[in-house]
Structure formats: structure tokens, C-alpha cells
N, C-alpha and C. Protein backbone atom coordinates (compact mmCIF):
# COMPACT_ATOMS: atom_id res chain seq x y z
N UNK A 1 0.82 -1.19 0.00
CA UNK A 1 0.00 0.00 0.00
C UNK A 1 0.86 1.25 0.00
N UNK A 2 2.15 1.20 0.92
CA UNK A 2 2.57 2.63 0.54
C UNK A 2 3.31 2.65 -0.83
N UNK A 3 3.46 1.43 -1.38
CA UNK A 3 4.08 1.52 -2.50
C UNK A 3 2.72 2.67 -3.58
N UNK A 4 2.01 2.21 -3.61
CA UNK A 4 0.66 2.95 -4.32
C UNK A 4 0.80 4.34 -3.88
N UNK A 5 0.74 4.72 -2.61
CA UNK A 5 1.05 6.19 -2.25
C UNK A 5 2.39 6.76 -2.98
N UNK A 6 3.12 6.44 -2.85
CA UNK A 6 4.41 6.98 -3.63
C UNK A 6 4.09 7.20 -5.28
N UNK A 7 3.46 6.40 -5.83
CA UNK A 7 3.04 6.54 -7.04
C UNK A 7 2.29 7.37 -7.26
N UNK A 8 1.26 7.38 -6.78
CA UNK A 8 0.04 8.69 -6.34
C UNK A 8 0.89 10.06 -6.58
N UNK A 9 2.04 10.16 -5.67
CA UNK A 9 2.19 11.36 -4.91
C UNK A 9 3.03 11.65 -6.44
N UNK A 10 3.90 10.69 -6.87
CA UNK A 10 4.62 11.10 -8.08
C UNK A 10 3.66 11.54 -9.14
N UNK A 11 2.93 11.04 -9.60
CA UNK A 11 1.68 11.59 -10.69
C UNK A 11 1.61 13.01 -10.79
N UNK A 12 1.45 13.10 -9.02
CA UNK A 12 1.31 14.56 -8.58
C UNK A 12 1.87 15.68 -9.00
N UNK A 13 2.97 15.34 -9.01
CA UNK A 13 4.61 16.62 -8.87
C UNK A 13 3.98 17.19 -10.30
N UNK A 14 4.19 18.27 -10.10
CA UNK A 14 4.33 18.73 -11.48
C UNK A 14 5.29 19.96 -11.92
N UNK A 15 5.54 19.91 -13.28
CA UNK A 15 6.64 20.31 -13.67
C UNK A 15 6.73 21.37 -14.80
N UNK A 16 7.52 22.99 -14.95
CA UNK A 16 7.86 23.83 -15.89
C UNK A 16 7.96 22.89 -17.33
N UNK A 17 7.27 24.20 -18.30
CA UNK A 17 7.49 23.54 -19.38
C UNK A 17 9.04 23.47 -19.69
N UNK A 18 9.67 24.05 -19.13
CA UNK A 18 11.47 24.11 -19.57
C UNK A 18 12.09 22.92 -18.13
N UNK A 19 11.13 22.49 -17.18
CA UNK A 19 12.02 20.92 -16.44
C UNK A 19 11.89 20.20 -17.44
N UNK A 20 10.74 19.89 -18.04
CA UNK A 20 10.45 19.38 -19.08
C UNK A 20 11.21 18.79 -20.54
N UNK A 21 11.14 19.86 -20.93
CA UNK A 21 12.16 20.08 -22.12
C UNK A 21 13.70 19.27 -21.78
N UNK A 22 14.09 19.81 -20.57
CA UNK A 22 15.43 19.21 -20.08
C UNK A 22 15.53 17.96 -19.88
N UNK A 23 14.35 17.50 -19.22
CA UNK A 23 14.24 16.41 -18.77
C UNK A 23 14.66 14.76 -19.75
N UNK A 24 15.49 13.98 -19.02
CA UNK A 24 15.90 12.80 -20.01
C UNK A 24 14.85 11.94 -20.74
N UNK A 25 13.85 11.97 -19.91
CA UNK A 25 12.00 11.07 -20.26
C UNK A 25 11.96 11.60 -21.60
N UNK A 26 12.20 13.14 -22.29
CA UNK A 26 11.70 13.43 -23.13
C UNK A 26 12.27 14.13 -24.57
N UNK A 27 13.87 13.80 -24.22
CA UNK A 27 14.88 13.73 -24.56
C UNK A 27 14.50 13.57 -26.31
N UNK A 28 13.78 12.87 -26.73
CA UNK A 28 13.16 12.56 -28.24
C UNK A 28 12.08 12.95 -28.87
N UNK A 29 11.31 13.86 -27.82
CA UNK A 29 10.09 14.23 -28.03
C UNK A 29 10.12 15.97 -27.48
N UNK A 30 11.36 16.41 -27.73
CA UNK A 30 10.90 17.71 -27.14
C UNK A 30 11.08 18.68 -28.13
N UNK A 31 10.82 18.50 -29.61
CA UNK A 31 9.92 19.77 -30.57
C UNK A 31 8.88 19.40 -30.33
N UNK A 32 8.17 18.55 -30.30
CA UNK A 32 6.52 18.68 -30.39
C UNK A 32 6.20 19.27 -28.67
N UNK A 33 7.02 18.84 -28.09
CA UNK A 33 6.67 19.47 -26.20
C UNK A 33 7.35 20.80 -26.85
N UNK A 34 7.98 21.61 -27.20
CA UNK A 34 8.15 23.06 -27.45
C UNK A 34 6.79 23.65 -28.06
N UNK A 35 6.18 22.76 -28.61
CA UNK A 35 5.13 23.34 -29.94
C UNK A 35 3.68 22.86 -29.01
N UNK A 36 3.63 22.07 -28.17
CA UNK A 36 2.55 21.58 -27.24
C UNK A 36 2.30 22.24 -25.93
N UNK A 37 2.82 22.20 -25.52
CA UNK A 37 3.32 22.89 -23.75
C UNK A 37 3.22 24.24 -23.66
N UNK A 38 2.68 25.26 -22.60
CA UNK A 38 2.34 26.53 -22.50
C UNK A 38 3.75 26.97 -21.59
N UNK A 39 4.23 28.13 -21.68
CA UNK A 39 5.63 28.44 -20.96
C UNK A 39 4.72 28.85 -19.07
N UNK A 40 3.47 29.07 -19.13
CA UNK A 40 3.29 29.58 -18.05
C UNK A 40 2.03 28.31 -17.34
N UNK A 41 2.33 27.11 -17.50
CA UNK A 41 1.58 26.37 -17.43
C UNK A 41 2.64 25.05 -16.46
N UNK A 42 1.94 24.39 -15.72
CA UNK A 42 2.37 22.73 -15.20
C UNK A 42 1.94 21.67 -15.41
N UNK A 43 2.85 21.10 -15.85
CA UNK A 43 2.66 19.38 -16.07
C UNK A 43 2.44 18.32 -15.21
N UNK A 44 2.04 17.54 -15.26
CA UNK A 44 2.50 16.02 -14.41
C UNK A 44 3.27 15.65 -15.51
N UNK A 45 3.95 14.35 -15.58
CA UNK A 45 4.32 13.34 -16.61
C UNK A 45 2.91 12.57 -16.86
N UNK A 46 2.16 12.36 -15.90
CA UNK A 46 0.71 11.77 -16.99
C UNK A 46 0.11 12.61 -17.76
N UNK A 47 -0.18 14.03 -17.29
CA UNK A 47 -0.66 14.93 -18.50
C UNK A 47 0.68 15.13 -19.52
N UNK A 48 1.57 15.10 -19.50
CA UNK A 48 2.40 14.92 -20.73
C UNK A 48 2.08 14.17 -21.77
N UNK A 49 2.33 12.68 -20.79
CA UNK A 49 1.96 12.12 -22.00
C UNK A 49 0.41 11.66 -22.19
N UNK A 50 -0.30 12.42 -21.70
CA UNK A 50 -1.54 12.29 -22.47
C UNK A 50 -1.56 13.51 -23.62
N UNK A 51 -1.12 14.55 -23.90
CA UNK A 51 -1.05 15.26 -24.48
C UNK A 51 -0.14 14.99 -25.97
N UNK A 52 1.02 14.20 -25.67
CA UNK A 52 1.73 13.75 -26.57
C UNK A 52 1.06 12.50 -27.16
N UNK A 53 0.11 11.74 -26.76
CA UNK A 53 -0.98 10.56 -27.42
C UNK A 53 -1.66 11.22 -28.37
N UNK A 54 -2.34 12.18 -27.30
CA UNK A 54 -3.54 12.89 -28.32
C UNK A 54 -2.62 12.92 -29.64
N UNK A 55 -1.74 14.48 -29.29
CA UNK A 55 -1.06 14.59 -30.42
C UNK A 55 -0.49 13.56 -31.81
N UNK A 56 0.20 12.27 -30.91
CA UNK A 56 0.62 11.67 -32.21
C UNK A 56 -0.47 10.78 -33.18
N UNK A 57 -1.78 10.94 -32.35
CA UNK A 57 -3.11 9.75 -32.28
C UNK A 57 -3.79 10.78 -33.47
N UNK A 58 -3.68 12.17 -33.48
CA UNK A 58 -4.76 12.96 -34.13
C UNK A 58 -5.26 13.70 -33.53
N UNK A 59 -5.19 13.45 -32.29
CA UNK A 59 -5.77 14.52 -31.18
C UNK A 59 -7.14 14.77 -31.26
N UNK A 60 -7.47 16.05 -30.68
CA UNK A 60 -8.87 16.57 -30.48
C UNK A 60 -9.07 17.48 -31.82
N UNK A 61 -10.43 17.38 -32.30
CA UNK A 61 -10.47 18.18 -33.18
C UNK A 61 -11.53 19.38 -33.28
């Protein structure tokens, strides 16, 4: 069970669009996170990559 809390709490954190950018997770994907991501906005890594699905899926229209 606290293993699940730790996970939880990580979901949580959220992060500058420029931790982001830096960040090694995204290391291959960061023109479309330059062209996706708001400079005055926070991430989780699950809204990342739900945003980067949409995107490569077709997204919302």
C-alpha cells in the first residue's frame, strides 16, 4: 500500500514547461513538447503524455 502512495504522490509533482524540455523522459520528443506545452503552465508526466498521445493519435479536433 505505501508503495501505491508513492506513485500517487509522483503523478502529482508537477513540472515547468522548460524541467520538461530538459528532462531525459523526453529527450526525443521535445519539438513537439516546445510546440505543445504553454511556458506559463504545469505538467504532471501523466498529462504529458496524455497530451503527446492525443497529439501523435490525431488529437482533439
Amino acid at each position: 500500500m505505501a508503495k501505491k502512495n508513492k506513485e500517487e504522490k509522483a503523478k502529482e509533482v508537477k513540472y515547468t514547461k522548460q524541467q520538461l524540455l530538459k528532462s531525459k523522459r523526453y529527450v526525443n520528443r521535445q519539438d513537439a513538447l516546445t510546440a505543445l506545452l504553454n511556458d506559463d503552465k504545469t505538467y504532471s508526466h501523466q498529462d504529458v503524455e496524455k497530451i503527446l498521445n492525443d497529439f501523435y493519435k490525431g488529437g482533439k479536433k
